[in-house]
Protein backbone atom coordinates (compact mmCIF):
# COMPACT_ATOMS: atom_id res chain seq x y z
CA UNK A 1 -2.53 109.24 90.32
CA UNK A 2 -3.90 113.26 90.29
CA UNK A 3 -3.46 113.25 94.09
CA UNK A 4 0.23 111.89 94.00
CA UNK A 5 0.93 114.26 91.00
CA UNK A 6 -0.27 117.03 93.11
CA UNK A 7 1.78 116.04 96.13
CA UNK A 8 4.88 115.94 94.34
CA UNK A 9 4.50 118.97 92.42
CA UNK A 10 3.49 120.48 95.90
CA UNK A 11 6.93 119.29 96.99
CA UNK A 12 8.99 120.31 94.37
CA UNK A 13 7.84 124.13 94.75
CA UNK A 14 8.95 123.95 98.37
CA UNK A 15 12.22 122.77 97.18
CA UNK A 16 12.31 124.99 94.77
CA UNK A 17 11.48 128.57 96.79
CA UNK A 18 14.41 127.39 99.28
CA UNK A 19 16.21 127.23 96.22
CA UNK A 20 15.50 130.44 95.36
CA UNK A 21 15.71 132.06 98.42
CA UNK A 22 19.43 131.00 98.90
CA UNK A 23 20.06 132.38 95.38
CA UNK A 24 18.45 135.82 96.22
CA UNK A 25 20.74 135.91 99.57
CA UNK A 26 23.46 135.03 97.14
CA UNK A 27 23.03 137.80 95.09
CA UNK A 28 22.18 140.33 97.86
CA UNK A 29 25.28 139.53 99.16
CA UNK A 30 27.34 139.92 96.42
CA UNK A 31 30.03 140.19 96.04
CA UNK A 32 31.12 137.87 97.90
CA UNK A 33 34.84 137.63 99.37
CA UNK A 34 34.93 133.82 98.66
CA UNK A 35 34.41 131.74 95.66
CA UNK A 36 31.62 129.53 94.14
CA UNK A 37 32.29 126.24 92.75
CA UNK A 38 30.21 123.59 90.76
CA UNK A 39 29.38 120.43 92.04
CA UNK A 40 31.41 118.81 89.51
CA UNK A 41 34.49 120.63 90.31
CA UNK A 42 33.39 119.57 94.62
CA UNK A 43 33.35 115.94 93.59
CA UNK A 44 37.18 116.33 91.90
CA UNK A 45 38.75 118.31 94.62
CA UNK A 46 37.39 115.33 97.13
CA UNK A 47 38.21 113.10 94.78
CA UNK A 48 34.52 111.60 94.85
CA UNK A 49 34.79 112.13 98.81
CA UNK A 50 37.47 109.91 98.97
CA UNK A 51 38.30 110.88 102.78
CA UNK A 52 36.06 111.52 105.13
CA UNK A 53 37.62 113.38 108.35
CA UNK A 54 33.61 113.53 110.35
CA UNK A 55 30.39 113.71 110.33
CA UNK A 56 27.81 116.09 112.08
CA UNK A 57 24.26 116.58 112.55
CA UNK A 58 24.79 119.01 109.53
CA UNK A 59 26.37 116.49 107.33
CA UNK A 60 29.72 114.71 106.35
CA UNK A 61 33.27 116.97 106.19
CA UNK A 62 36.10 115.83 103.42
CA UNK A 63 39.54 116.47 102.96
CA UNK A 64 40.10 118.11 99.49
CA UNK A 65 42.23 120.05 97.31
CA UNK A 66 42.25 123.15 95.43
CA UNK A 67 43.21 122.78 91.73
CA UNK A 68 46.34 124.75 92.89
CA UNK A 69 47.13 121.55 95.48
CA UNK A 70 46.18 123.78 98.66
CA UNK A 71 44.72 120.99 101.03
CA UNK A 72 40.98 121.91 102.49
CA UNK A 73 38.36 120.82 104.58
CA UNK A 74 34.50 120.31 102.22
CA UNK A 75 31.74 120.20 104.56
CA UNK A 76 28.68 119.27 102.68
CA UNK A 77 25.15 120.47 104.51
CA UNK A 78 22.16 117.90 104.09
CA UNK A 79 19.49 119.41 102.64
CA UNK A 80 16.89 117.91 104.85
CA UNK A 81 18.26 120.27 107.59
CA UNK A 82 16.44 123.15 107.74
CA UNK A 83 15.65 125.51 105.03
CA UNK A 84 19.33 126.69 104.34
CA UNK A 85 20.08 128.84 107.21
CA UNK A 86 22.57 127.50 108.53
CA UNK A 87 24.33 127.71 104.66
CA UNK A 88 23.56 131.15 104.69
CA UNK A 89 24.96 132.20 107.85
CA UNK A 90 28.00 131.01 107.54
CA UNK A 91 28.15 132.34 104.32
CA UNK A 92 27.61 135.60 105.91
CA UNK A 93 29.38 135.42 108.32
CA UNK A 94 32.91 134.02 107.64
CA UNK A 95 32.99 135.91 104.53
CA UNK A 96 33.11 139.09 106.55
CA UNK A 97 36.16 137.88 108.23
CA UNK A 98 39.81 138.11 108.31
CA UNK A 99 41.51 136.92 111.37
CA UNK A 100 44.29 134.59 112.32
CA UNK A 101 42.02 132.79 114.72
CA UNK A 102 38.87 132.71 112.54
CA UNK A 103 38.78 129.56 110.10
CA UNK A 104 38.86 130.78 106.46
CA UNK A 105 35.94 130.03 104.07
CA UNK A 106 37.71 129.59 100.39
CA UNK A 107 34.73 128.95 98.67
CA UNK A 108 31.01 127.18 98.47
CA UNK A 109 28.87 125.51 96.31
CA UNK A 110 25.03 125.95 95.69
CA UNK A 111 23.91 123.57 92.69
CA UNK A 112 20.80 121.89 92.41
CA UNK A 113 20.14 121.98 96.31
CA UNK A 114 23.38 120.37 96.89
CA UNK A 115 25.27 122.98 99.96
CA UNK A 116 29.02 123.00 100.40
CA UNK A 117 31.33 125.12 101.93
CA UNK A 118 35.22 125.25 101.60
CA UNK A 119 37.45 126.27 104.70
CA UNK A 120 41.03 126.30 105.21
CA UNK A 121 42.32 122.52 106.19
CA UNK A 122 43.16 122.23 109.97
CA UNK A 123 45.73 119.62 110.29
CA UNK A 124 45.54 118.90 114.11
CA UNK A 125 41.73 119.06 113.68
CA UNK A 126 39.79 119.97 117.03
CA UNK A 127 40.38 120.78 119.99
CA UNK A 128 37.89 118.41 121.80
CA UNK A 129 39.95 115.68 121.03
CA UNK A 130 43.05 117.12 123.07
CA UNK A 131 41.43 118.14 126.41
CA UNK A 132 39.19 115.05 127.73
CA UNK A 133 42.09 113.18 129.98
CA UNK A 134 41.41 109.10 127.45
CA UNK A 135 44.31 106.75 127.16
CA UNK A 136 43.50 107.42 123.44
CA UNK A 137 43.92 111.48 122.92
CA UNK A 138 46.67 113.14 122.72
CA UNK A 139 47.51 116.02 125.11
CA UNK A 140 49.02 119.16 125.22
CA UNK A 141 51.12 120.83 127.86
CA UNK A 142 49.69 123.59 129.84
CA UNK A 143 51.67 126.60 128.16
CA UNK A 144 50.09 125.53 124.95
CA UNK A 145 46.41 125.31 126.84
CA UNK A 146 47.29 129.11 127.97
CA UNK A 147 47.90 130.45 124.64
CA UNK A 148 45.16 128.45 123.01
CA UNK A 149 42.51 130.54 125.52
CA UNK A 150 44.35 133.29 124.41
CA UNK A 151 44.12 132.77 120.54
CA UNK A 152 39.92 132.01 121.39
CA UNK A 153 39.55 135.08 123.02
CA UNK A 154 41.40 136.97 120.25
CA UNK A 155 39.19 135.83 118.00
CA UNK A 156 36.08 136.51 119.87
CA UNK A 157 37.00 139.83 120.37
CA UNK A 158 37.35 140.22 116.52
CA UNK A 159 33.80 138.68 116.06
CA UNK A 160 32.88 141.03 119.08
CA UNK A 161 34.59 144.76 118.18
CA UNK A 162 36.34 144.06 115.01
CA UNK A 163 34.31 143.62 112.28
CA UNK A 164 32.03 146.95 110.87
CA UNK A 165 28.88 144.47 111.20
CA UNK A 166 29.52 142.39 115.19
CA UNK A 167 28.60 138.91 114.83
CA UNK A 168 27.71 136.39 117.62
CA UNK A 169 28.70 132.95 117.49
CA UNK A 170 26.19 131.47 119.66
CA UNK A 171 28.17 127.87 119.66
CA UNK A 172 31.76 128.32 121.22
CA UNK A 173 32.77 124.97 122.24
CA UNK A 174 35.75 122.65 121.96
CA UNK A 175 34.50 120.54 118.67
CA UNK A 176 34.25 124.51 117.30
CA UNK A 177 37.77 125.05 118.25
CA UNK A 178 40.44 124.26 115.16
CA UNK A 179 43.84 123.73 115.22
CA UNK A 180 46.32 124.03 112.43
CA UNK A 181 49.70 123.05 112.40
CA UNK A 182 51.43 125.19 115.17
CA UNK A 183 48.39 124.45 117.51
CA UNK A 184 46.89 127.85 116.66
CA UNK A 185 43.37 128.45 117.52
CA UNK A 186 40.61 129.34 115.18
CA UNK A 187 36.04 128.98 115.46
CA UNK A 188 34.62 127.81 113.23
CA UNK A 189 31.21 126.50 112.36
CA UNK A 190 29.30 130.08 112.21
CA UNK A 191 25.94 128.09 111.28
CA UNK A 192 24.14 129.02 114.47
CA UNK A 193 25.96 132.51 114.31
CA UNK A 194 23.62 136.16 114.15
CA UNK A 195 24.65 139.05 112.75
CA UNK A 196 23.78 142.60 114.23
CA UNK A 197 25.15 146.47 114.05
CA UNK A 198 27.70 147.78 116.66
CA UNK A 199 25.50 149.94 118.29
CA UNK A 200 23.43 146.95 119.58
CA UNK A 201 24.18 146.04 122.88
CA UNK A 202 21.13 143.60 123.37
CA UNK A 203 19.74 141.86 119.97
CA UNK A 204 16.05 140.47 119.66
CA UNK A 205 15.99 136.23 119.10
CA UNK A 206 12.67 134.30 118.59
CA UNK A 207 14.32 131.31 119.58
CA UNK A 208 17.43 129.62 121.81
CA UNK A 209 20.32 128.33 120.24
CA UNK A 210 23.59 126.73 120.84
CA UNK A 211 24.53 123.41 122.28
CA UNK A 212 23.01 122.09 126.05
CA UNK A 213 26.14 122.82 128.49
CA UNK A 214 27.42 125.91 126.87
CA UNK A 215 24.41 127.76 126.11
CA UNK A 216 24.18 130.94 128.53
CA UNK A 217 21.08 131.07 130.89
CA UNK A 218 19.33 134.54 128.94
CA UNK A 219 19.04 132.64 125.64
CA UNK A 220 16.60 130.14 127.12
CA UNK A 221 15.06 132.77 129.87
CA UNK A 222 15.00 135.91 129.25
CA UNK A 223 14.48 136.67 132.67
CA UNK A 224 18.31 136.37 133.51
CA UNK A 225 18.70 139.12 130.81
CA UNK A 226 19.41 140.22 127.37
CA UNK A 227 21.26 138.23 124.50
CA UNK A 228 24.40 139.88 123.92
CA UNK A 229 28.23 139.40 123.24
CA UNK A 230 27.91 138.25 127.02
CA UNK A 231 26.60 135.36 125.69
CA UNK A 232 29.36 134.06 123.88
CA UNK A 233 31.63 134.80 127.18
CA UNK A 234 29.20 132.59 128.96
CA UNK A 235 30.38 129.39 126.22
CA UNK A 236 33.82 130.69 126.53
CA UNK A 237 34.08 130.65 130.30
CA UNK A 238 32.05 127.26 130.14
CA UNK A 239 34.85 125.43 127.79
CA UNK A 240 37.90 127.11 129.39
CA UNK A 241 36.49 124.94 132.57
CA UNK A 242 36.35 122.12 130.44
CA UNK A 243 40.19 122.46 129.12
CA UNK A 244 41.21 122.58 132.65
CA UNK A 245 39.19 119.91 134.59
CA UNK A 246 39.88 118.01 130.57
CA UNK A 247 36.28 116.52 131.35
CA UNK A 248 32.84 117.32 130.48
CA UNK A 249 31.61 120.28 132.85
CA UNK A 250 28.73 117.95 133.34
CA UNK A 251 29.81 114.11 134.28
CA UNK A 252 27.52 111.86 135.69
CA UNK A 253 30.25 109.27 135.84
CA UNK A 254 32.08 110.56 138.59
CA UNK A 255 32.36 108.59 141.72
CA UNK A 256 31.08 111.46 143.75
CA UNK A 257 28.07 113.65 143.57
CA UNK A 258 29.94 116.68 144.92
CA UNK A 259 31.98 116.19 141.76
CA UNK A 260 29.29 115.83 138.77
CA UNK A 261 29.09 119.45 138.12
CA UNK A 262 32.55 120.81 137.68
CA UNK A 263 32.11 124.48 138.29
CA UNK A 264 30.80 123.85 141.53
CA UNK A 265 33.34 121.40 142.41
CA UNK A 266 36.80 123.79 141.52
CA UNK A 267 35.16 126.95 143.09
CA UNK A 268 34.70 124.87 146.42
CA UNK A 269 38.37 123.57 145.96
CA UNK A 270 39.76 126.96 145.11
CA UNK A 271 37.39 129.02 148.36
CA UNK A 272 39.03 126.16 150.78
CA UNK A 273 42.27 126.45 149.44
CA UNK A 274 42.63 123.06 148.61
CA UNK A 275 44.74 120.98 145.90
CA UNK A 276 42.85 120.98 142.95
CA UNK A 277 44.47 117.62 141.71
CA UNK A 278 44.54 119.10 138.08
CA UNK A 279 45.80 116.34 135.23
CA UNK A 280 49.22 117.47 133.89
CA UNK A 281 50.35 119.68 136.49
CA UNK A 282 53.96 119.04 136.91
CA UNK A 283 55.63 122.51 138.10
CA UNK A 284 54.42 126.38 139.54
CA UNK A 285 54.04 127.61 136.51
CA UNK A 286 51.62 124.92 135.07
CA UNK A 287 49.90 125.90 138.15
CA UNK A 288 49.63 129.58 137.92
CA UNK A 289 48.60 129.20 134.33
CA UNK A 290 46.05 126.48 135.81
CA UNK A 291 44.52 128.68 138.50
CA UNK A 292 44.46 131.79 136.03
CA UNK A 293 42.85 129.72 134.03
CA UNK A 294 39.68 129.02 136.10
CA UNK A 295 39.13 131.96 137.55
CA UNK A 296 38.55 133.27 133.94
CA UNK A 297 36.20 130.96 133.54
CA UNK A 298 34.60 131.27 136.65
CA UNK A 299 33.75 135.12 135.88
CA UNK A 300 32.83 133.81 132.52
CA UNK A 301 30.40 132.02 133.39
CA UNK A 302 28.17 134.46 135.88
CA UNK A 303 24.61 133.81 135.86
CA UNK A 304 23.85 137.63 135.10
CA UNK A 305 25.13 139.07 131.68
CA UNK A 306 26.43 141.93 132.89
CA UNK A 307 28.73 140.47 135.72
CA UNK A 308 30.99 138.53 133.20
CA UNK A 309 33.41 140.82 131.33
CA UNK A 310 33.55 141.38 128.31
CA UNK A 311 35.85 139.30 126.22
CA UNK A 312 38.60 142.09 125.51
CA UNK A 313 38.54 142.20 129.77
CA UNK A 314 39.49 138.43 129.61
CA UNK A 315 42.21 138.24 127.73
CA UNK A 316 43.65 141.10 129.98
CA UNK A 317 42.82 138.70 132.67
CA UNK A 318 44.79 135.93 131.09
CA UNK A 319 47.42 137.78 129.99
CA UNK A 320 47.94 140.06 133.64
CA UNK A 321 49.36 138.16 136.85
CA UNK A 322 47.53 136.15 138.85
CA UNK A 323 47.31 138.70 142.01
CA UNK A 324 45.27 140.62 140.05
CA UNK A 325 42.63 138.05 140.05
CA UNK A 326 39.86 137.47 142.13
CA UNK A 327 37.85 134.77 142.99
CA UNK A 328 34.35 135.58 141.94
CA UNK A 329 31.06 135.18 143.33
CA UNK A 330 29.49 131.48 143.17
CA UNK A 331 27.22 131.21 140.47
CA UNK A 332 23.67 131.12 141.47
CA UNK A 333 22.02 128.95 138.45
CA UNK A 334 22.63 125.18 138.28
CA UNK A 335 19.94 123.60 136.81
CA UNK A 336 22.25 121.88 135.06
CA UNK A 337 24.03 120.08 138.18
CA UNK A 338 20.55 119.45 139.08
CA UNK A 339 19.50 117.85 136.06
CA UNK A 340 22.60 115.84 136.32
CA UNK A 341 22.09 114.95 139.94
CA UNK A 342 18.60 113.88 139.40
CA UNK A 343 20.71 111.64 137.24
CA UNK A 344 23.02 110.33 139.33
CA UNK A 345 20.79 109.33 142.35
C-alpha cells in the first residue's frame, strides 16, 4: 500500500508541474489577444460535444457556439500527448496573428489539465478533402485552385515577414489548409509551429518535425542545410504538387513505377513536352493556371534551401505570366520515391 501511495503521489506531481508550467506560460504571455473560458462554459457552447466534425492524433474537434451564437470549431488536446507544447504553441502563435488567411483563435481553456482551444468555424472544412480525384469529394475548378495557392502563400508570407516576432509553421499541408465559406484559404494547426526574431535567417532545432511527405530534407539532415522559412516553402511546393496531380505525391497504387513519385513523374512530362493528362482540365486557361502551378512547386521543392524562393518570390510567380517561368533543375533527393519503390516491387 506505501509503494502504490508513493507511485501515485509521484504521478500526481508530474501532472501537476505540467500544470504549472502551462499556467506560468499563461501568465508570461499575458495579455493575451484571445479569451479564456471554463470548462463548464466549453461543455455548453458544444452542447456536451454534441457534434463532432474529426478527430486527430491531438484529440477530437467540435462544432460550438459562442454565447453571442457565432458558430466555432473546439478542438480539445488529450492530455496524454506530450507535456502541453503543442497547447502552448499555438497559443503563441495564433494569438500573435491577424490575417485573412490565418485561422482565428477566439479563445482557450486550461482547467484542471483539460486543453481547449477556440478558432473561427470553417464551413467548407479542409482542403484535403477537395483535391484527391474520389467519386466521393467534391471538387473545385481550377481558377479557384489558383487563388487558393495564392491565399496560402499570402498567409505564409505574413507568418514569414509580417509579424514583429516570424513564426514557422513547420506542418503546411492540405488537412492544415481551411476553407470558409467563399473557399478562402487559411493554416491552421500552429502546434508544431516555432517562434524566432526577424533577424534569424537560420534557427537552432533539437529535433525534426512535421508530417513524412512534406517535411523538407534540412529538418531531418542537417547536411542539406539550415532550418529556415525555406522550410515551410519546401511543404508548400510539396502540397501545391499534390492539388494539381489531386493525389498523394507519394502513391504506391499506381499502375506504373515511373508514376509512384509524382514530382518525378510531371517534371519528366513537362522536360518532354508531353500532355500531362491533368484531372479537370477542360480549356487553355485551366492549363496555364495548371502548368504555372507546378512549376511553383517544382522550385518549391529544391533539395537545397537556398535554391527555392522565398515565399513573397512565389506568389510573384503565381501571380506573373507563365513566360516568365522556368522549368527548374530536377531535384536531386528522393529517398522518398525510393522508399516507395522499395514498396512497390
Amino acid at each position: 500500500m506505501i509503494i502504490c501511495c508513493f507511485r501515485h503521489k509521484k504521478k500526481f506531481r508530474k501532472v501537476t508541474k505540467n500544470e504549472k508550467d502551462i499556467e506560468a506560460f499563461i501568465i508570461n504571455h499575458g495579455p493575451l489577444n484571445v479569451k479564456r473560458y471554463k470548462f463548464m462554459d466549453v461543455k455548453k457552447m458544444t452542447d456536451s460535444f454534441k457534434v463532432k466534425l474529426g478527430e486527430g492524433g491531438y484529440g477530437g474537434v467540435y462544432k460550438g457556439k459562442l454565447f453571442n451564437g457565432c458558430p466555432v470549431a473546439v478542438k480539445f488536446l488529450n492530455s496524454s500527448k506530450g507535456n502541453g507544447e503543442e497547447f502552448t504553441n499555438e497559443v503563441a502563435s495564433i494569438s500573435r496573428t491577424s490575417h485573412v488567411n490565418i485561422v482565428t483563435l477566439l479563445g482557450f481553456c486550461f482547467e484542471g489539465g483539460k486543453k481547449a482551444l477556440i478558432y473561427e468555424f470553417m464551413p467548407n472544412g479542409s482542403l484535403e478533402k477537395f483535391i484527391y480525384n474520389k467519386p466521393s469529394n467534391p471538387t473545385l475548378s481550377w481558377e479557384h485552385l489558383h487563388h487558393i495557392a495564392i491565399g496560402i502563400a499570402r498567409g505564409l508570407e505574413y507568418l514569414h515577414r509580417g509579424c514583429n516576432t516570424r513564426i514557422l509553421h513547420f506542418d503546411i499541408k492540405p488537412h492544415n489548409i481551411l476553407l470558409d465559406e467563399n473557399y478562402r484559404p487559411k493554416i491552421s494547426d500552429f502546434g508544431l509551429a516555432k517562434l524566432c526574431t526577424r533577424k534569424d535567417s537560420i534557427i537552432s532545432m533539437q529535433d525534426a518535425r512535421g508530417t513524412i511527405g512534406y517535411v523538407a530534407p534540412e529538418v531531418w539532415n542537417r547536411n542539406f542545410g539550415g532550418v529556415s522559412h525555406k522550410s515551410d516553402v519546401y511543404s508548400y511546393g510539396m502540397m501545391i504538387l499534390e492539388v494539381v496531380g489531386g493525389r498523394k505525391n507519394i502513391n504506391v497504387d499506381v499502375s506504373h513505377t515511373s508514376e509512384i513519385y509524382f514530382p518525378h513523374w510531371v517534371y519528366k512530362h513537362l522536360d518532354q513536352g508531353s500532355n500531362l493528362g491533368l484531372h479537370g482540365v477542360v480549356s487553355t486557361l485551366d492549363n496555364e493556371i495548371a502548368r504555372k502551378m507546378i512549376l511553383v512547386g517544382l522550385w518549391c521543392i529544391q533539395t537545397f534551401p537556398s535554391d527555392r524562393p522565398a515565399i513573397s518570390r512565389v506568389i510573384e510567380m503565381l501571380e506573373g505570366n507563365m513566360e516568365s517561368l522556368q522549368l527548374p533543375p530536377r531535384p536531386t533527393l528522393s529517398s522518398e520515391r525510393s522508399t516507395a519503390e522499395s514498396a512497390a516491387t
